[in-house]
C-alpha atoms as a PDB file:
ATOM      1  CA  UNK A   1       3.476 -12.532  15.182  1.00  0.00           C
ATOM      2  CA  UNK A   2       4.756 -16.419  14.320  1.00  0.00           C
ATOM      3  CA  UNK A   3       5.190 -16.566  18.138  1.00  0.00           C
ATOM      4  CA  UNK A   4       7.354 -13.429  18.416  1.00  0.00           C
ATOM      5  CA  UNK A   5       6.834 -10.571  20.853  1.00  0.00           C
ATOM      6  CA  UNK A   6       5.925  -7.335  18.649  1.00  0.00           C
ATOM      7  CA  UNK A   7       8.831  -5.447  20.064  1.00  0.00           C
ATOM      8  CA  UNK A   8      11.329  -7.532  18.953  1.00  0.00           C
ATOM      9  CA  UNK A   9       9.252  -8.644  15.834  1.00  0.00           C
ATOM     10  CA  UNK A  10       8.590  -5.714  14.216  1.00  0.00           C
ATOM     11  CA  UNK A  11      12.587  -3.990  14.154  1.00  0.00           C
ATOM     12  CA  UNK A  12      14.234  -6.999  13.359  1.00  0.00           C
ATOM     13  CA  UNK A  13      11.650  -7.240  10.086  1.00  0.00           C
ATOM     14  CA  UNK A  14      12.495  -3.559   9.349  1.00  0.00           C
ATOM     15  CA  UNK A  15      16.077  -4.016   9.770  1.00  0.00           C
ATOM     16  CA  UNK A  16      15.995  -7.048   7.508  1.00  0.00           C
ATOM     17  CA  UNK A  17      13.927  -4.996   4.889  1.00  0.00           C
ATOM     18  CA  UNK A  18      16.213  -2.513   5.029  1.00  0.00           C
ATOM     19  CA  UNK A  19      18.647  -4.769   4.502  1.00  0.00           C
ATOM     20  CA  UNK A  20      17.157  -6.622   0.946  1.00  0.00           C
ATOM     21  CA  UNK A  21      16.624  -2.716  -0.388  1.00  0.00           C
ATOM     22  CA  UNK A  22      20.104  -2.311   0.150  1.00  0.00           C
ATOM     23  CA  UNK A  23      21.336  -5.683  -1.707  1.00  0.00           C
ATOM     24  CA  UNK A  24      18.706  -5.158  -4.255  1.00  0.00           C
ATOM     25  CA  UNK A  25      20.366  -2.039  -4.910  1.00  0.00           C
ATOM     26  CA  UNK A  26      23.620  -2.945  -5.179  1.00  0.00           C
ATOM     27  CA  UNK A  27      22.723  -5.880  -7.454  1.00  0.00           C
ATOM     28  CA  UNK A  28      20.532  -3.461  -9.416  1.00  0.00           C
ATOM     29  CA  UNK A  29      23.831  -0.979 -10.244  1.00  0.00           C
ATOM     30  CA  UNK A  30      25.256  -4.040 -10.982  1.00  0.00           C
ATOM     31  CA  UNK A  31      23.342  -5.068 -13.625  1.00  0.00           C
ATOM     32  CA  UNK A  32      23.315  -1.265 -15.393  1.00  0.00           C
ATOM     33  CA  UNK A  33      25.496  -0.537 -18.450  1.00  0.00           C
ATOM     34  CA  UNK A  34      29.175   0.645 -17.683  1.00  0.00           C
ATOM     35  CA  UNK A  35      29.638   4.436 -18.353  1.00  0.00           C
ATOM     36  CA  UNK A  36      32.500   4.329 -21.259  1.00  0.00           C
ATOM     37  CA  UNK A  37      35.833   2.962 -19.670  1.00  0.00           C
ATOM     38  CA  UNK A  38      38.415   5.331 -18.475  1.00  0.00           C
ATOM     39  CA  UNK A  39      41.076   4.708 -20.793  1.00  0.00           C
ATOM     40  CA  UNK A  40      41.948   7.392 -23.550  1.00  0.00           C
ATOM     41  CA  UNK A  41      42.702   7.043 -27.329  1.00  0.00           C
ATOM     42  CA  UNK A  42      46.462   8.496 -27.527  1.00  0.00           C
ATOM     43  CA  UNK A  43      44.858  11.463 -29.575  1.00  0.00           C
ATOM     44  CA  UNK A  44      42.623  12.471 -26.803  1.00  0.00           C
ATOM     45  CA  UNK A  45      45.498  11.771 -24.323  1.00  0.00           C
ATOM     46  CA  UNK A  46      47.576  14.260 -25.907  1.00  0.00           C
ATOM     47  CA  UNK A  47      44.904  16.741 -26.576  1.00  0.00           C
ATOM     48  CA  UNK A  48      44.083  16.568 -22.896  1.00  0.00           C
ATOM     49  CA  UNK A  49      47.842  17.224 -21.947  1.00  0.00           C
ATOM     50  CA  UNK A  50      48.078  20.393 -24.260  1.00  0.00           C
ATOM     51  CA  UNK A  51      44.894  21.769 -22.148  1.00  0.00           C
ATOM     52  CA  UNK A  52      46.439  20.910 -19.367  1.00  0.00           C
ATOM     53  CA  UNK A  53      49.562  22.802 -20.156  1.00  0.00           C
ATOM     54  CA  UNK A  54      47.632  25.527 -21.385  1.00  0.00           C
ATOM     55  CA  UNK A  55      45.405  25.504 -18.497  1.00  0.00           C
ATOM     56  CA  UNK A  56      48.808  26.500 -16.750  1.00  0.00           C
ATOM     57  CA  UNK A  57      49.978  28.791 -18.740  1.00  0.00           C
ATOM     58  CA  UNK A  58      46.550  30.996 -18.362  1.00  0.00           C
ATOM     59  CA  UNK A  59      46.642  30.157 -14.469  1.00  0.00           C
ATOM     60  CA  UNK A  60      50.557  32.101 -14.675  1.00  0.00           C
ATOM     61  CA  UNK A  61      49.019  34.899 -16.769  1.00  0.00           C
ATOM     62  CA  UNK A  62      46.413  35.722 -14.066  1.00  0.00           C
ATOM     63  CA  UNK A  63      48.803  35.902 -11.587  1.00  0.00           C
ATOM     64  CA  UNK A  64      50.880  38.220 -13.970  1.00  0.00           C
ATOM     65  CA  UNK A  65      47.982  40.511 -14.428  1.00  0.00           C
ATOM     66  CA  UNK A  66      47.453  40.097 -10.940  1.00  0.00           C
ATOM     67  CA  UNK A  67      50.940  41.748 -10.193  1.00  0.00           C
ATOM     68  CA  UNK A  68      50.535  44.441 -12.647  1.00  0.00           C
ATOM     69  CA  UNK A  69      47.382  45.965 -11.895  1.00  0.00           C
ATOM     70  CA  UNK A  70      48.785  46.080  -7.847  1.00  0.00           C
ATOM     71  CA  UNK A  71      51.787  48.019  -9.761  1.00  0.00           C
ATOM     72  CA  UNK A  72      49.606  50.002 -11.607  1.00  0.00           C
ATOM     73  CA  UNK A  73      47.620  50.908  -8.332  1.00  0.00           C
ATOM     74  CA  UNK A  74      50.353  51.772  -6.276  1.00  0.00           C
ATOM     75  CA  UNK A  75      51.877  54.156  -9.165  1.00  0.00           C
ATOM     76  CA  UNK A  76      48.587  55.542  -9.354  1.00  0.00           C
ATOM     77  CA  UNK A  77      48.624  56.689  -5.562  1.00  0.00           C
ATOM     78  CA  UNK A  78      52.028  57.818  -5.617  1.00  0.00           C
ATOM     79  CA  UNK A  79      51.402  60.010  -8.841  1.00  0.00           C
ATOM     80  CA  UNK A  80      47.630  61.242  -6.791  1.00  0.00           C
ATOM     81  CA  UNK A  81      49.617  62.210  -3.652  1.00  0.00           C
ATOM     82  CA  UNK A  82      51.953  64.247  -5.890  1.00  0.00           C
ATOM     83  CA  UNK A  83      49.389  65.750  -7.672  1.00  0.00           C
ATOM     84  CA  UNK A  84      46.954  66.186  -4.100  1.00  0.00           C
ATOM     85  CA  UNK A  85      50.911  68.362  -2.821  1.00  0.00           C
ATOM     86  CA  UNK A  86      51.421  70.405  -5.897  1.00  0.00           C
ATOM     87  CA  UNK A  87      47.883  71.571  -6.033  1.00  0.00           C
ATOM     88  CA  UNK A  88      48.282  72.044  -1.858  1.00  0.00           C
ATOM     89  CA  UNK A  89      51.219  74.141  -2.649  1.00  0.00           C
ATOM     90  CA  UNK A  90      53.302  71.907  -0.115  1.00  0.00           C
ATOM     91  CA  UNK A  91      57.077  71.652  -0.475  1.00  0.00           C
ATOM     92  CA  UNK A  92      58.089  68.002  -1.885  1.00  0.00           C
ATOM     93  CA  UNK A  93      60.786  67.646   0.823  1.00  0.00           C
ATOM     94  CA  UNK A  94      61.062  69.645   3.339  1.00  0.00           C
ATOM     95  CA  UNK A  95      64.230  68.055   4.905  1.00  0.00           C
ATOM     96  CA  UNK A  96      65.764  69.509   1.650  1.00  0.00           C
ATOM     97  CA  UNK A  97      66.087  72.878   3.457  1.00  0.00           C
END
């Protein structure tokens, strides 16, 4: 085509299309409404910061609940394997004698 061999015609005229969709694009985006700017009203600043702080505060709870139930969970196999002896008849310490 125009005087062009057809192997080097026919990528270079895809790589330019490729090209325009690309710039087209970009120009398109560009001409799209802004999403609402980034900038907070100092109400919703400080509203955010008191989630944020109370975000933390549940985040410290959880790991507090977290600790308790392993507490819970080991009591409860201590109290089972003293329970699992008694009923066993086993002496509690038998270094004791």
């Amino acid at each position: 085509m125009f005087g062009i061999p057809g192997d080097v015609f026919w990528p270079t005229a895809a790589f330019g299309a490729l090209i325009s969709l690309v710039f087209s694009g970009v120009a398109l985006l560009r001409l799209l409404p802004h999403s609402k700017d980034r900038t907070l009203e100092p109400a919703e600043r400080e509203t955010l910061e008191e989630l944020r702080l109370r975000l933390a505060q549940v985040d410290e709870l959880q790991q507090r609940v977290g600790e308790l139930e392993e507490r819970v969970d080991f009591a409860e196999r201590i109290l089972a394997q003293q329970h699992e002896s008694e009923r066993l008849g086993l002496p509690r310490d038998e270094t004791a004698r």
